[in-house]
Protein backbone atom coordinates (compact mmCIF):
# COMPACT_ATOMS: atom_id res chain seq x y z
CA UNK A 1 -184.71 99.33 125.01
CA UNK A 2 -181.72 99.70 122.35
CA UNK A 3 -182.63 102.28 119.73
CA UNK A 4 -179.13 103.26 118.50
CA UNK A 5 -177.00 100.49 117.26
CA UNK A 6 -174.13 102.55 116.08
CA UNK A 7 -172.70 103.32 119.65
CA UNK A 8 -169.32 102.02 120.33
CA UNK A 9 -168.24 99.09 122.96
CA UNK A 10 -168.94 95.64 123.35
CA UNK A 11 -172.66 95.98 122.59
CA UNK A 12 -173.05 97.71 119.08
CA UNK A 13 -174.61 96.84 115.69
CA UNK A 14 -171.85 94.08 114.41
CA UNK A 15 -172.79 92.23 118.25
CA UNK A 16 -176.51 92.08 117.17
CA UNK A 17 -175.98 91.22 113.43
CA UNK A 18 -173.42 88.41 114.73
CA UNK A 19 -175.43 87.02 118.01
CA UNK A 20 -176.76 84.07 116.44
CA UNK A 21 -174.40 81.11 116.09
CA UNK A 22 -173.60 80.08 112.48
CA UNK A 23 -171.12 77.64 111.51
CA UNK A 24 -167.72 78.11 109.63
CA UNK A 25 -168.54 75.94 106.39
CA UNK A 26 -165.82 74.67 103.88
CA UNK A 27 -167.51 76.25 100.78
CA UNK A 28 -164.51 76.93 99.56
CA UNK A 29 -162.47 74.78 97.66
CA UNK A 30 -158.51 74.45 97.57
CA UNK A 31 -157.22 75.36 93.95
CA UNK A 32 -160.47 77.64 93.42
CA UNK A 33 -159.99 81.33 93.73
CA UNK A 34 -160.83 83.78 96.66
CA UNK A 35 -163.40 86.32 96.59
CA UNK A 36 -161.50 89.65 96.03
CA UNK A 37 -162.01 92.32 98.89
CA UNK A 38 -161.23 95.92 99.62
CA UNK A 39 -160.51 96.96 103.09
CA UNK A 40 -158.73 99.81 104.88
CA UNK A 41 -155.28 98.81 106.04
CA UNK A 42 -154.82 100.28 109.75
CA UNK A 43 -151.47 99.66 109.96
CA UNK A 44 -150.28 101.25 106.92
CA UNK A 45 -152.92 104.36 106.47
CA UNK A 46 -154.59 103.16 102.58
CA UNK A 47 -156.79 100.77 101.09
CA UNK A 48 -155.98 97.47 100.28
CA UNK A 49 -157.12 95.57 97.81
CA UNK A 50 -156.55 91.70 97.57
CA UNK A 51 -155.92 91.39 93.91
CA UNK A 52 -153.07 93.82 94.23
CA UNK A 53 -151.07 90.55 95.29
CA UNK A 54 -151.94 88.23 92.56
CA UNK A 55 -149.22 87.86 90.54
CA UNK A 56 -147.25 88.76 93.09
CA UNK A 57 -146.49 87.03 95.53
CA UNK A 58 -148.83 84.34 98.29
CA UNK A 59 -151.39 86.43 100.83
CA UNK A 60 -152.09 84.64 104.00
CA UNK A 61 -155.18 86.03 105.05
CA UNK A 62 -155.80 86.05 108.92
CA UNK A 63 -159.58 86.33 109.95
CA UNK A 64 -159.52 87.27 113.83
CA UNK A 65 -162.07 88.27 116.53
CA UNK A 66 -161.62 91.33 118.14
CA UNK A 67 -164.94 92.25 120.30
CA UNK A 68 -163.55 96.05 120.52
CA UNK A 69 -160.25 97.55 120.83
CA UNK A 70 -159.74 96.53 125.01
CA UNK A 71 -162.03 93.20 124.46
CA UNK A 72 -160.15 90.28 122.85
CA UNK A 73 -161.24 86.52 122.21
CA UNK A 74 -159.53 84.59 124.53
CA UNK A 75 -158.70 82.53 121.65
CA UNK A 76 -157.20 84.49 119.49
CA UNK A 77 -155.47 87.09 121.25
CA UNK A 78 -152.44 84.51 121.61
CA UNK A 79 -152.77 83.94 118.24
CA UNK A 80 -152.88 87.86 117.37
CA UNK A 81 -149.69 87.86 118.90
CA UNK A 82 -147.91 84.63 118.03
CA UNK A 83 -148.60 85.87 114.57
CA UNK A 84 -147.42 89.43 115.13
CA UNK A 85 -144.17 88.32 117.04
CA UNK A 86 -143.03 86.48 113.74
CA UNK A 87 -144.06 88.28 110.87
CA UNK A 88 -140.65 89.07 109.74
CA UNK A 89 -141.00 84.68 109.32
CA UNK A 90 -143.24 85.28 106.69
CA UNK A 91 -142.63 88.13 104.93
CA UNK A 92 -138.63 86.42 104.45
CA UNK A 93 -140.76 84.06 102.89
CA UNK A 94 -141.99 86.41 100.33
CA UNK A 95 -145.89 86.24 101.89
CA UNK A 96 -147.43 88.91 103.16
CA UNK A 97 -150.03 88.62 106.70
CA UNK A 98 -153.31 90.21 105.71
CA UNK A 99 -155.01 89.78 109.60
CA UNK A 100 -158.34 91.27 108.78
CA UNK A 101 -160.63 92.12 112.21
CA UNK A 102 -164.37 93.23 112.13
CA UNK A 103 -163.83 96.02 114.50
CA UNK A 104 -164.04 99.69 113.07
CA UNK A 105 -161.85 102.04 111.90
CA UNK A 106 -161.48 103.64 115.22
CA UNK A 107 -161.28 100.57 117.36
CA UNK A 108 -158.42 98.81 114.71
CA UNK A 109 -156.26 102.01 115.27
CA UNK A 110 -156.28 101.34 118.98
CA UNK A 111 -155.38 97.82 118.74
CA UNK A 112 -152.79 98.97 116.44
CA UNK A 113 -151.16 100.64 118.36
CA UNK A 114 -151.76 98.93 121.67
CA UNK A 115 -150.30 95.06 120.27
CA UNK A 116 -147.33 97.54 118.41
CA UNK A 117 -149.04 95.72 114.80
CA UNK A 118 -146.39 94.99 112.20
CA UNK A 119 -148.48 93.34 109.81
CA UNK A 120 -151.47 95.41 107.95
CA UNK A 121 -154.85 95.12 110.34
CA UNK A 122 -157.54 95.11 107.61
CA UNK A 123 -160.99 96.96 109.49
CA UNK A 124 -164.13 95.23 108.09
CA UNK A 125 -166.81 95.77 110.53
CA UNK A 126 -169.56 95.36 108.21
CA UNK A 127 -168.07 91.52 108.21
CA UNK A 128 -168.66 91.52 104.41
CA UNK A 129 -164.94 89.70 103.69
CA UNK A 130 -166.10 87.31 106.65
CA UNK A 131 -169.32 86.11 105.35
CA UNK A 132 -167.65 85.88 101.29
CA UNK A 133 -165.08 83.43 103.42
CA UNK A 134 -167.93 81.58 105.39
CA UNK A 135 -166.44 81.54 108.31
CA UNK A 136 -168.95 81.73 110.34
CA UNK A 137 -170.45 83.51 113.51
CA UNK A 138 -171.09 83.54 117.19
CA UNK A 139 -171.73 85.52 120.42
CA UNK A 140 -171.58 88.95 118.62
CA UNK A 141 -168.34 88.70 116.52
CA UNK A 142 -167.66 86.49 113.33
CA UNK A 143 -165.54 83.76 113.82
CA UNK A 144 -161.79 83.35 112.71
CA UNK A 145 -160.14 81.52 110.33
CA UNK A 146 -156.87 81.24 108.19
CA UNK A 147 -156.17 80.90 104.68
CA UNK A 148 -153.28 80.79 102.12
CA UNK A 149 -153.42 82.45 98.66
CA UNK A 150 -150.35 80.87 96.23
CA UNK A 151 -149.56 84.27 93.77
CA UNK A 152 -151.79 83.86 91.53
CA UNK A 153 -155.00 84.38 94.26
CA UNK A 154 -155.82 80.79 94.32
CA UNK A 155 -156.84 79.27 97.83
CA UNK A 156 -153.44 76.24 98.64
CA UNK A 157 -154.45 76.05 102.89
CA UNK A 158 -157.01 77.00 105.29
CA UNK A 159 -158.03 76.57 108.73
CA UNK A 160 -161.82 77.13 109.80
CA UNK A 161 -163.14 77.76 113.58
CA UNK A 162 -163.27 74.80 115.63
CA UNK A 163 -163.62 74.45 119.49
CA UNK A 164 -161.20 71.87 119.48
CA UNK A 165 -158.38 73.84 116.84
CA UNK A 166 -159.40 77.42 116.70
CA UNK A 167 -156.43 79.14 114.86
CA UNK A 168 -153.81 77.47 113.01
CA UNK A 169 -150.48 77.52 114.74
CA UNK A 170 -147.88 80.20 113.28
CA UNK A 171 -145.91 76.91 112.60
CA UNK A 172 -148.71 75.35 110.59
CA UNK A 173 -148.95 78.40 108.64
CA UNK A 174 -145.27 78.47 107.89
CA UNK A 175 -145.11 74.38 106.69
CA UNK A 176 -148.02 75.25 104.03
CA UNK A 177 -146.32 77.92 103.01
CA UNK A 178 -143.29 75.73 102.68
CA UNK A 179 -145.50 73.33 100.67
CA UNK A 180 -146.89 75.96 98.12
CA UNK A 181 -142.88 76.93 97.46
């Protein structure tokens, strides 16, 4: 029997607090605003905090699952690094890539530096940011899902879990973005 959920790998306390399925749901509506979040940015070594783009400029926020830092969903490690591979796409856009993972601290600074991240890798393992975005759960990992934030925080695109369309396409992403400008 499991006493200590804390220990690290693919069975810890954000598998058993994720194990049973729940649905993305589309609770949020385009033109509302986002819930603001605060996260530590991996990538870049500080905190980030969501309204510190409003104003200026659009946020494309990047939900992904990540089991641990050597387990990836098969579904979105393409993504993870279709996404990577042309981030200099967006950001010569004038959007930033917020790709925000429920793995810890520890485990985000490994896949950091494993995948050679350009974009900030927000670690939320407490899946607080996922569960504000309803997006959803299953087999020990919240569920991903894409969204685009115009500058003033309000919510212009998103893309919720399915079996059928799991991520959004890096060239999805870039026509709403063409759409909001």
């Amino acid at each position: 029997m499991l006493t200590d959920l804390n220990f690290s790998g693919l069975i810890n306390q954000r598998f058993f607090h994720n194990f049973v399925p729940v649905p993305a749901t589309n609770a949020l509506q385009l033109g509302a605003r986002t819930p603001d979040f605060e996260l530590p940015d991996i990538t870049n070594n500080r905190q980030t905090k969501l309204s510190d783009y409003q104003g200026k400029q659009p946020v494309i926020l990047a939900f992904t699952r990540i089991f641990t830092e050597k387990h990836y969903c098969p579904l979105c490690f393409p993504h993870i690094k279709n996404i990577n591979e042309n981030y200099q796409r967006f950001t010569e856009k004038g959007v930033e890539v917020l790709m925000i993972t429920s793995t810890d601290i520890k485990q985000s600074q490994q896949v950091v530096n494993d995948l050679s991240l350009q974009m900030p890798l927000l670690s939320d393992p407490n899946c607080r940011t996922f569960r504000a975005y309803n997006l959803g759960q299953a087999l020990g990992a919240p569920l991903p899902g894409q969204f685009l934030l115009d500058q003033l925080g309000k919510l212009r695109f998103q893309h919720l879990f399915s079996f059928l369309n799991s991520n959004a396409e890096v060239e999805t992403l870039l026509n709403a973005i063409d759409t909001l400008l």
